[in-house]
C-alpha atoms as a PDB file:
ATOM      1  CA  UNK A   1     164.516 -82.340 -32.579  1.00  0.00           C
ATOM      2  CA  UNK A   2     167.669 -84.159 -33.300  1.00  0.00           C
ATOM      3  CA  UNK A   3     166.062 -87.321 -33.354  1.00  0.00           C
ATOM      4  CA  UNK A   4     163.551 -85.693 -36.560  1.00  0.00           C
ATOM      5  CA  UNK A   5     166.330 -84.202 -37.855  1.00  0.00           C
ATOM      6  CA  UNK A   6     168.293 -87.196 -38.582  1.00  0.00           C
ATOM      7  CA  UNK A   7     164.913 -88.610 -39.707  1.00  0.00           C
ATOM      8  CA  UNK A   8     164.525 -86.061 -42.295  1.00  0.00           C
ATOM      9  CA  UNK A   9     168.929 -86.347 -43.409  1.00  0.00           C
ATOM     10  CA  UNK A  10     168.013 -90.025 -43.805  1.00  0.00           C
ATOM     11  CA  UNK A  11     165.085 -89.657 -45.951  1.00  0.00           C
ATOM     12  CA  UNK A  12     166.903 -87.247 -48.000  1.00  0.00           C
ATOM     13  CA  UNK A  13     169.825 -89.022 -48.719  1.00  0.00           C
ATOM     14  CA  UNK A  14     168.052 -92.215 -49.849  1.00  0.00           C
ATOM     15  CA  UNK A  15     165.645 -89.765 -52.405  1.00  0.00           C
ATOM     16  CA  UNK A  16     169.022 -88.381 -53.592  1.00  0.00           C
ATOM     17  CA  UNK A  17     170.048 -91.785 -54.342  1.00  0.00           C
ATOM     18  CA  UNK A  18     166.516 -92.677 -55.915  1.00  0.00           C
ATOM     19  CA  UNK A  19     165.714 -94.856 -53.438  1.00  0.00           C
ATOM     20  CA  UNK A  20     162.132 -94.762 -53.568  1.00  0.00           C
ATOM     21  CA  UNK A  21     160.769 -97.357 -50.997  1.00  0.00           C
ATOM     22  CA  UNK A  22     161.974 -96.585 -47.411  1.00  0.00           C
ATOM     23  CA  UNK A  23     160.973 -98.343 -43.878  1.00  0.00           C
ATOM     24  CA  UNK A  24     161.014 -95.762 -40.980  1.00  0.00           C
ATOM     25  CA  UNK A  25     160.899 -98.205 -37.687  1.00  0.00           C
ATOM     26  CA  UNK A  26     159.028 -95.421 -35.698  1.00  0.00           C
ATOM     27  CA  UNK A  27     157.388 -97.410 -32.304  1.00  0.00           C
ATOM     28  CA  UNK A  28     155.954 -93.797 -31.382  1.00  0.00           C
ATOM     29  CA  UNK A  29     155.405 -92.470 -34.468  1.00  0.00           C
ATOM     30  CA  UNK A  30     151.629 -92.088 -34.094  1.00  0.00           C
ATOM     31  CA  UNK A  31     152.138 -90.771 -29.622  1.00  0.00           C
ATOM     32  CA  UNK A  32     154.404 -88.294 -31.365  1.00  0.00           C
ATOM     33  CA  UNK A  33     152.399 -86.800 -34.274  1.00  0.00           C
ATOM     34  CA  UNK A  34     155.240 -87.682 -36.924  1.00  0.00           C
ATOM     35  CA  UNK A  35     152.893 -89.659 -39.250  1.00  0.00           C
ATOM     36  CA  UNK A  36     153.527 -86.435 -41.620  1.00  0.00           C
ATOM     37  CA  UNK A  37     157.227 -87.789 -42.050  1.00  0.00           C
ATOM     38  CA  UNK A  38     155.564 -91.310 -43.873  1.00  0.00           C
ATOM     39  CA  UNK A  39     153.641 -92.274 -46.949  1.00  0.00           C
ATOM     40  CA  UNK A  40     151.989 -95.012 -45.497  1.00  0.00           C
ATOM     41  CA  UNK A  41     151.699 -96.265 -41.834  1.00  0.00           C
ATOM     42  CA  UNK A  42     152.403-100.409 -41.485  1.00  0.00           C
ATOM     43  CA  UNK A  43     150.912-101.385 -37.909  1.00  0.00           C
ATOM     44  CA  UNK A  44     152.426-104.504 -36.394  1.00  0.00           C
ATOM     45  CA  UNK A  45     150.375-106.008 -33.818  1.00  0.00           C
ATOM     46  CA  UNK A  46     149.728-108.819 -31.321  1.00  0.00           C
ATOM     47  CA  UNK A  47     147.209-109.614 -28.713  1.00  0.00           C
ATOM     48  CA  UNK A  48     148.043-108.450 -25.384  1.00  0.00           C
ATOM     49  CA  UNK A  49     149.055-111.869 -23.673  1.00  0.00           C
ATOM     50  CA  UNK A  50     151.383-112.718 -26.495  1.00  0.00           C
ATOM     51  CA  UNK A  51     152.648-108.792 -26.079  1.00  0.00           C
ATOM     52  CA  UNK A  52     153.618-109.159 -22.771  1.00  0.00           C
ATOM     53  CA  UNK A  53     155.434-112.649 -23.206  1.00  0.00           C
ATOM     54  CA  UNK A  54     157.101-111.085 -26.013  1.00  0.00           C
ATOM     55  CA  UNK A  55     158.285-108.113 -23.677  1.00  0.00           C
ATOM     56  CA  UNK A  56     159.114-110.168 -20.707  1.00  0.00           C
ATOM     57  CA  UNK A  57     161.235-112.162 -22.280  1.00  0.00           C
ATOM     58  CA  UNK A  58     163.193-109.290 -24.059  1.00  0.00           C
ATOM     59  CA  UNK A  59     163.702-107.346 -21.740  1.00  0.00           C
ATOM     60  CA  UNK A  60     164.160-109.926 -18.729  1.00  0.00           C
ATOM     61  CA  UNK A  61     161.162-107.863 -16.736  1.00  0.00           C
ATOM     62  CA  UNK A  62     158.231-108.699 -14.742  1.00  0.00           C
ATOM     63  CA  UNK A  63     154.960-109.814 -15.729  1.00  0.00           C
ATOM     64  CA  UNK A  64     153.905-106.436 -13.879  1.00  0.00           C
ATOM     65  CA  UNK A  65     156.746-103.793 -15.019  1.00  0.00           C
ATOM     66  CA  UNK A  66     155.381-105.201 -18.648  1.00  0.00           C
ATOM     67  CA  UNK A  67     151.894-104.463 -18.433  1.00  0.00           C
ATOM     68  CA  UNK A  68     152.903-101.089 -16.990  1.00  0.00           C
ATOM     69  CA  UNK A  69     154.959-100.651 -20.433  1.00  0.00           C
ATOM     70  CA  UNK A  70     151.619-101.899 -22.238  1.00  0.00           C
ATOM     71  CA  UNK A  71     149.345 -99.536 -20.961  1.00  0.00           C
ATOM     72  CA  UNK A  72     151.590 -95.989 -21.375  1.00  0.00           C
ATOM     73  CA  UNK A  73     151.586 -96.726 -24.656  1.00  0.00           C
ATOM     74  CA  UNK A  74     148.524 -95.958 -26.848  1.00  0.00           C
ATOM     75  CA  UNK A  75     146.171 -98.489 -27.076  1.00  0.00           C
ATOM     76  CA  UNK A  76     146.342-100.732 -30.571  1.00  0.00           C
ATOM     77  CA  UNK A  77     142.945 -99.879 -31.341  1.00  0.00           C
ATOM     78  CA  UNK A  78     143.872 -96.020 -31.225  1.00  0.00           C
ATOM     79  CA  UNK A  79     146.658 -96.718 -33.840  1.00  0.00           C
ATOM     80  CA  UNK A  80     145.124 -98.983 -36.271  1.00  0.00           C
ATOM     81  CA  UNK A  81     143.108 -95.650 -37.391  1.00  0.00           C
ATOM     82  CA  UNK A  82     145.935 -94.418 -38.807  1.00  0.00           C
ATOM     83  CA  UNK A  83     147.287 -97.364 -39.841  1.00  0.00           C
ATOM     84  CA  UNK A  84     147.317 -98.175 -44.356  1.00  0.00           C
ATOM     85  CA  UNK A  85     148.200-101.964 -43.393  1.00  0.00           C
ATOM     86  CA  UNK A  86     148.074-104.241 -39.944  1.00  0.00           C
ATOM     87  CA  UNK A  87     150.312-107.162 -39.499  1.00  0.00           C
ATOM     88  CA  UNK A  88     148.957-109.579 -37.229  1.00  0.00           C
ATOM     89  CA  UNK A  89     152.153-110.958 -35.804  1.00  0.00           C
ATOM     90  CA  UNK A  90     149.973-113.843 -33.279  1.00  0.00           C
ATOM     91  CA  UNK A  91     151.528-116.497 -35.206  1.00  0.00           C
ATOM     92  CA  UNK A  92     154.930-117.503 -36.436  1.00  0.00           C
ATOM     93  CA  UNK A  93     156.981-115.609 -38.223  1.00  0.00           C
ATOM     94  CA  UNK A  94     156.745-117.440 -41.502  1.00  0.00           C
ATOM     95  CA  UNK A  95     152.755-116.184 -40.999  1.00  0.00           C
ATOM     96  CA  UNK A  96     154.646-112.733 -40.517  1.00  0.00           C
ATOM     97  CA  UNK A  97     156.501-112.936 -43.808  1.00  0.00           C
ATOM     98  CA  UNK A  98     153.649-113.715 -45.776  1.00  0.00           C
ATOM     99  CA  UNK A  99     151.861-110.971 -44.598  1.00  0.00           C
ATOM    100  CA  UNK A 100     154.584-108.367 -45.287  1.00  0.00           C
ATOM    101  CA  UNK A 101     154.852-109.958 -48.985  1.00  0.00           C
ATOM    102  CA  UNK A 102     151.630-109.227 -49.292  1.00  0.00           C
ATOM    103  CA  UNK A 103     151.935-105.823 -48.390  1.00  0.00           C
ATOM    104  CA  UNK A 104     155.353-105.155 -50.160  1.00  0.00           C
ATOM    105  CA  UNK A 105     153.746-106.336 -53.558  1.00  0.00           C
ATOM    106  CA  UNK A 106     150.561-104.207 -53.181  1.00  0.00           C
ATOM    107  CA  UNK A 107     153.015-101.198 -52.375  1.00  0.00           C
ATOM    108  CA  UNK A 108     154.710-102.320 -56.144  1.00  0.00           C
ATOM    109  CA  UNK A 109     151.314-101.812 -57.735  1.00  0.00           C
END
């Protein structure tokens, strides 16, 4: 509840300002049910392999303790339903920032 609360403040504040474009970095947003609290759901993905190198080396953990992360969480395919735009972050990220350019000028329009 605090967690949503401060959410909510946030939002607020930047509509008081007339900030009208605001990024929410929710990783559970979708395992939660908070998707009401966004316009528009961007889904950043990888495939699994690159996932778990990614994760590994972050974190400084196992090959196993990171699949273990992997699989509590729900499955990419689950949240690209609810997802307006996917990032597909397999490459480098100059690949990345195109995409999101992409995205950021169709949210403009």
């Amino acid at each position: 509840p605090y967690i949503l609360n401060e959410i909510n403040n946030q939002i607020n504040n930047y509509k008081k300002e007339n900030i009208n474009l605001i990024f929410l970095d929710a990783p559970l947003l979708i395992e939660y049910n908070i998707m009401h609290l966004v316009d528009k759901i961007i889904l950043v993905k990888t495939n699994k392999e690159i996932q778990t190198q990614r994760l590994m080396a972050r974190d400084n953990i196992s090959y196993e303790y990171a699949i273990k992360k992997i699989n509590s969480q729900l499955p990419v395919e689950e949240k690209e339903k609810y997802a307006n735009y996917i990032i597909n972050n397999d490459l480098d990220i100059n690949n990345a920032y195109n995409q999101i350019e992409n995205i950021l000028k169709q949210l403009e329009d």
